[in-house]
Protein backbone atom coordinates (compact mmCIF):
# COMPACT_ATOMS: atom_id res chain seq x y z
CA UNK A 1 80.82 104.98 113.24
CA UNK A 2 83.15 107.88 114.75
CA UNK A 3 85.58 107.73 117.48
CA UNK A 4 87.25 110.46 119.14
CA UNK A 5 90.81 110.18 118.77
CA UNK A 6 93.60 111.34 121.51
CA UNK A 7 94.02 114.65 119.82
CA UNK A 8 90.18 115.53 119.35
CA UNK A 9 89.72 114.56 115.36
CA UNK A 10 87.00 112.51 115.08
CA UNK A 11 88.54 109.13 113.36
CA UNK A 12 86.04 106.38 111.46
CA UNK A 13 86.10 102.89 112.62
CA UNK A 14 85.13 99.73 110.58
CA UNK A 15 83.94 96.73 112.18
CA UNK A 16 85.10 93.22 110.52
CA UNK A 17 84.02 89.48 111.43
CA UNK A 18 87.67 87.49 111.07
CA UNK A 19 86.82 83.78 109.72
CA UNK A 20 87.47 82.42 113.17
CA UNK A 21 84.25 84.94 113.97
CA UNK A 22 85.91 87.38 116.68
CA UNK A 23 84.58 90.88 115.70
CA UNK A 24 87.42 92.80 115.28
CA UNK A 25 87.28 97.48 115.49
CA UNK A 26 89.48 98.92 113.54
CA UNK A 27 90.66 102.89 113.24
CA UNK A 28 90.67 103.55 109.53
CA UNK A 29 93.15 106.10 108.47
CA UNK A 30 92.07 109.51 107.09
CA UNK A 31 93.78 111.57 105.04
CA UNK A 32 96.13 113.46 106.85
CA UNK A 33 97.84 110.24 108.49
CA UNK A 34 98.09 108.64 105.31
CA UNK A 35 99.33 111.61 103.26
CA UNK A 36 102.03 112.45 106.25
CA UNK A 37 103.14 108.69 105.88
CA UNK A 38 103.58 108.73 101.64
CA UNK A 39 105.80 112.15 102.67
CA UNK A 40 108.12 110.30 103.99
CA UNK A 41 108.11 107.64 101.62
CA UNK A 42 108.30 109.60 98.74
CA UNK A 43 111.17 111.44 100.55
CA UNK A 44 113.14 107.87 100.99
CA UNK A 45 112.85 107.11 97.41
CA UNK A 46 114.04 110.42 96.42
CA UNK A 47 116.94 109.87 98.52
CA UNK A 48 117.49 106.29 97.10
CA UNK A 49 117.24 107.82 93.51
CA UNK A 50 119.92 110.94 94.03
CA UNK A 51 122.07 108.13 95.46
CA UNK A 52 121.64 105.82 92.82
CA UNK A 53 122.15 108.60 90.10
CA UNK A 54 125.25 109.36 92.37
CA UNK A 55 126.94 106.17 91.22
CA UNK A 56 125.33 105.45 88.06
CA UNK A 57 127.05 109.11 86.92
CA UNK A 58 130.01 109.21 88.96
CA UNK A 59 130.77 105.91 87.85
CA UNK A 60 130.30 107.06 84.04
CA UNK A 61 132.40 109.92 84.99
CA UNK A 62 135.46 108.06 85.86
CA UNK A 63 135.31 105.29 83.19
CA UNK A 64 135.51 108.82 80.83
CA UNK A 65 138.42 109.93 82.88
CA UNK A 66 140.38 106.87 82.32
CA UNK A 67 140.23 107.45 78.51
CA UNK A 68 137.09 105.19 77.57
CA UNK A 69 134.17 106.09 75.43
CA UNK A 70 130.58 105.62 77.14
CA UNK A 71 127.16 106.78 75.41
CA UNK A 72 125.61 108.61 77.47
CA UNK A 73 121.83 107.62 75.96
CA UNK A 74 122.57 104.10 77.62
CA UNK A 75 123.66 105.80 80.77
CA UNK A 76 120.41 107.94 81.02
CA UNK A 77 118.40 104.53 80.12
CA UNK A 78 120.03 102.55 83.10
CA UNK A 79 119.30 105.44 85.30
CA UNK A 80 115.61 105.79 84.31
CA UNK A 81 115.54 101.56 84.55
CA UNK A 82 116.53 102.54 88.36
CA UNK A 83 114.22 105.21 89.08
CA UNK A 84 111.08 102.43 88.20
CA UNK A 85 112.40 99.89 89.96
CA UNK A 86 112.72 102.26 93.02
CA UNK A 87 109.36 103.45 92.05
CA UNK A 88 107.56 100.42 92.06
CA UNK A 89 109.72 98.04 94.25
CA UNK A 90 110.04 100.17 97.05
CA UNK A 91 106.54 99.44 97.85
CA UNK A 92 106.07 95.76 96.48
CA UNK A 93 109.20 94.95 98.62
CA UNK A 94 108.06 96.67 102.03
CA UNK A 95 104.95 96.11 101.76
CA UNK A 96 105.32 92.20 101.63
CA UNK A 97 108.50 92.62 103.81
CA UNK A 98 106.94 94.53 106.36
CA UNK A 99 103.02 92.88 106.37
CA UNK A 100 101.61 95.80 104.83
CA UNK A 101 103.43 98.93 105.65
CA UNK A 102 106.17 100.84 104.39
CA UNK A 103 108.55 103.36 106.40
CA UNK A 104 106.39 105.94 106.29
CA UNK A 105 102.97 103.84 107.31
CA UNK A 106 105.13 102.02 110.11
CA UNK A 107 106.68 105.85 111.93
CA UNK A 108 103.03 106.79 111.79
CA UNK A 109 101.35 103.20 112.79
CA UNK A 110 99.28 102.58 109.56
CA UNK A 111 98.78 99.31 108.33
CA UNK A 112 97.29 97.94 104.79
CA UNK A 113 95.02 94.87 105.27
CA UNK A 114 92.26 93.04 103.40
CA UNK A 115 88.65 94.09 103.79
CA UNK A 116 88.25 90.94 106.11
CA UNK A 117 90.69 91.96 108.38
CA UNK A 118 93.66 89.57 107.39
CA UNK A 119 97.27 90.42 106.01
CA UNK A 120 97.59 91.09 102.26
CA UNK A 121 98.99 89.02 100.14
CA UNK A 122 101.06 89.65 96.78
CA UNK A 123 98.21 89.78 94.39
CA UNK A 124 96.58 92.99 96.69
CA UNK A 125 100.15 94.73 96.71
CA UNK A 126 100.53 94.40 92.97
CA UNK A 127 97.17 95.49 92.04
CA UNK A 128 97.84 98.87 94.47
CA UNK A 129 100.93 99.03 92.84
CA UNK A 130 99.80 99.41 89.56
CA UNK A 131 96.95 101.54 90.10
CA UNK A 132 99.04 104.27 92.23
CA UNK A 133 101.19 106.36 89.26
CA UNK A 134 97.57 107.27 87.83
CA UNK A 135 95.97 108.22 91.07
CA UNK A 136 98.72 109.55 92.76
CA UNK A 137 100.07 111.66 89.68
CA UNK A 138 96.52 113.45 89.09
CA UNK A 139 95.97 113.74 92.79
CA UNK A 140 93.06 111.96 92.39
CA UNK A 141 93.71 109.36 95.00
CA UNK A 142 93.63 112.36 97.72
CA UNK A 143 89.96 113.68 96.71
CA UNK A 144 88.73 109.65 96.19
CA UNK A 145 89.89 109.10 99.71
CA UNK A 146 87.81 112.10 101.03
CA UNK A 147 84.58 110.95 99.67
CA UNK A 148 84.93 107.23 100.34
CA UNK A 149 83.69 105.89 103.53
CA UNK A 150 85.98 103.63 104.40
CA UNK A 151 88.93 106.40 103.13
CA UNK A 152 89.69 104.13 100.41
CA UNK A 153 91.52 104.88 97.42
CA UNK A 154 91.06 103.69 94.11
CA UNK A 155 94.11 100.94 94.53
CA UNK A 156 92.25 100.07 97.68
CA UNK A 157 89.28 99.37 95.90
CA UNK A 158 90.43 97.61 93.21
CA UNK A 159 92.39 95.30 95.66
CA UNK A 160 89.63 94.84 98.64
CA UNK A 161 92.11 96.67 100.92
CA UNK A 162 91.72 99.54 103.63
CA UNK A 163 94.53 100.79 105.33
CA UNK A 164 93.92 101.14 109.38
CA UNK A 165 95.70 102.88 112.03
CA UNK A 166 96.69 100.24 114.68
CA UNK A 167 96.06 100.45 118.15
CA UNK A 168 97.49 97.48 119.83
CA UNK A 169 98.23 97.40 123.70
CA UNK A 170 101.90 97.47 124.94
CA UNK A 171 101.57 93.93 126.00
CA UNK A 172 100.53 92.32 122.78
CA UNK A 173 103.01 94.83 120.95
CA UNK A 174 105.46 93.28 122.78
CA UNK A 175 103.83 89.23 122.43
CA UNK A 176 103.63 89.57 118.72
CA UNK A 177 107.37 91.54 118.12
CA UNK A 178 109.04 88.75 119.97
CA UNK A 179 107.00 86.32 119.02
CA UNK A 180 105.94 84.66 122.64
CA UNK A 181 102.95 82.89 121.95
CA UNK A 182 101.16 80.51 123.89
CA UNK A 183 102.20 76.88 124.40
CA UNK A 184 101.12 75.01 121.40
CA UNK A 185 101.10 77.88 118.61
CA UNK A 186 103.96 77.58 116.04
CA UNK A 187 106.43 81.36 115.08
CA UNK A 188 104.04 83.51 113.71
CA UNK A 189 106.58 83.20 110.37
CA UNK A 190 105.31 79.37 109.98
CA UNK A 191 101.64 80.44 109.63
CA UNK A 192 99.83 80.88 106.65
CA UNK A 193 98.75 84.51 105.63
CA UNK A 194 95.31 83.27 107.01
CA UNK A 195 96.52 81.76 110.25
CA UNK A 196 98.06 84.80 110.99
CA UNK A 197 95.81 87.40 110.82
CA UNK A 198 93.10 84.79 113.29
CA UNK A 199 96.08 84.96 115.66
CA UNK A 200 96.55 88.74 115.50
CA UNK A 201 92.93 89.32 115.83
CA UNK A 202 92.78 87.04 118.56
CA UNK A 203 96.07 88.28 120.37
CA UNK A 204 94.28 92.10 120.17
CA UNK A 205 91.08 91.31 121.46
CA UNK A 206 91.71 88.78 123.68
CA UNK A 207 91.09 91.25 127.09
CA UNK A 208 87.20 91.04 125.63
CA UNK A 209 86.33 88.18 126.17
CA UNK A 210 84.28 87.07 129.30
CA UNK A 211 86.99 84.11 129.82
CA UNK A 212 90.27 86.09 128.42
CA UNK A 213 89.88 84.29 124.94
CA UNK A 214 90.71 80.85 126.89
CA UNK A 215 88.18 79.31 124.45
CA UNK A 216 89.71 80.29 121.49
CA UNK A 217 93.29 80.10 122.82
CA UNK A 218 92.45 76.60 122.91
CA UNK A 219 90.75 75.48 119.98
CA UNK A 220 93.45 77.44 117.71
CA UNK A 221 96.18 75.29 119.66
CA UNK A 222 94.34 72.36 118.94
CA UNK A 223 94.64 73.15 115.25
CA UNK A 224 98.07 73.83 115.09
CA UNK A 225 98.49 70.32 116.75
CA UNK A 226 96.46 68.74 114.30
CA UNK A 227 98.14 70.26 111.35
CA UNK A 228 101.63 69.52 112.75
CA UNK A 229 100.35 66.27 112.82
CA UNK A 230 99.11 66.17 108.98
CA UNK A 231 101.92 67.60 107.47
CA UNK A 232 104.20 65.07 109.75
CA UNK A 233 101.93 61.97 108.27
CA UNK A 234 102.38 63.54 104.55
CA UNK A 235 105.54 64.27 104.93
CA UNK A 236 106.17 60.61 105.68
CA UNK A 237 108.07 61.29 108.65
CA UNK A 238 104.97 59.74 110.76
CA UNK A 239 104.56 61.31 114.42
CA UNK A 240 107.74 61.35 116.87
């Protein structure tokens, strides 16, 4: 399925059934969003390694001017120790940190979730993490993504992710960054990884339904209750 996009590209669209059954229409990103967005990642790291090679060499540079000896192999090791960790922790980190985007994906409102439609989790970001030096190296992420109908990568499809280009009203931009939710629902940072993506599915496509997702606005605050209320009898604490 094809939607017309603001600027006259034709965009696919993937349609996923959340476990709390809401169908949920997503805008998957194509290429040129999500090669824009690793731009400006890659330009960020770049940034964080000539700093880092800044004081790893400067540094170096003044312990030699005060007289001392240094070898300069274990200077050139440390700074190659940095440039992987920036490598690879720059998007473990954010992408945790940040529920699936980076800097780049967030200035260009791209989003990595599971093929269900919920947040990722460690184990996906890893996975993606290992996969992209090989596939972004040999380009070969770039032509996979052309090809593949859901604009998936190879990381994506070793991991079960897509990443999506979100679309969310003002008003439920603005619910979910300040966290107001409805009487009943606990901080979107005390829900599981599960809980939290039934919410956000719920919060976007709310508007929908025939009684403004009343229905499910209850039942899901029933649940919370109840669970507040299991993990106050296992805790031993009993119910206030």
């Amino acid at each position: 399925m094809a939607d017309e996009g603001g600027n006259g590209i034709k965009m696919k669209t993937v349609t996923i059934i959340t476990p709390a059954n809401i169908e949920v229409e997503y805008k998957l990103a194509g290429v040129g969003a999500r090669l824009t967005a690793l731009i400006v990642d890659t330009f960020v790291q770049i940034m964080a390694v000539l700093l880092c090679a800044g004081i790893i060499f400067g540094t170096n540079h003044r312990i030699r001017q005060a007289g001392a000896n240094t070898n300069m192999s274990t200077v050139f090791a440390i700074f190659i120790v940095v440039v992987f960790v920036i490598y690879f922790g720059y998007y473990l980190v954010l992408e945790m940190a940040m529920n699936g985007q980076t800097l780049g994906k967030r200035l260009f409102g791209l989003r990595i979730i599971r093929d269900n439609g919920q947040p990722i989790e460690f184990s996906q970001v890893l996975i993606r993490g290992l996969i992209r030096p090989v596939v972004d190296m040999m380009y070969v992420g770039l032509f996979v993504i052309l090809f593949s109908k859901k604009h998936k990568r190879i990381g994506d499809m070793a991991a079960g992710t897509i990443v999506v280009v979100e679309t969310y009203d003002d008003d439920i931009i603005l619910g979910i960054s300040n966290w107001e939710l409805p009487h009943g629902f606990p901080p979107l940072t005390d829900m599981t990884a599960e809980e939290r993506g039934i919410v956000e599915a719920w919060l976007r496509r709310r508007d929908s339904f025939a009684d403004s997702g009343a229905e499910l606005e209850y039942r899901l605050a029933r649940y919370f209750s109840m669970k507040e209320r299991a993990d106050c009898i296992n805790s031993g604490k009993g119910i206030q």
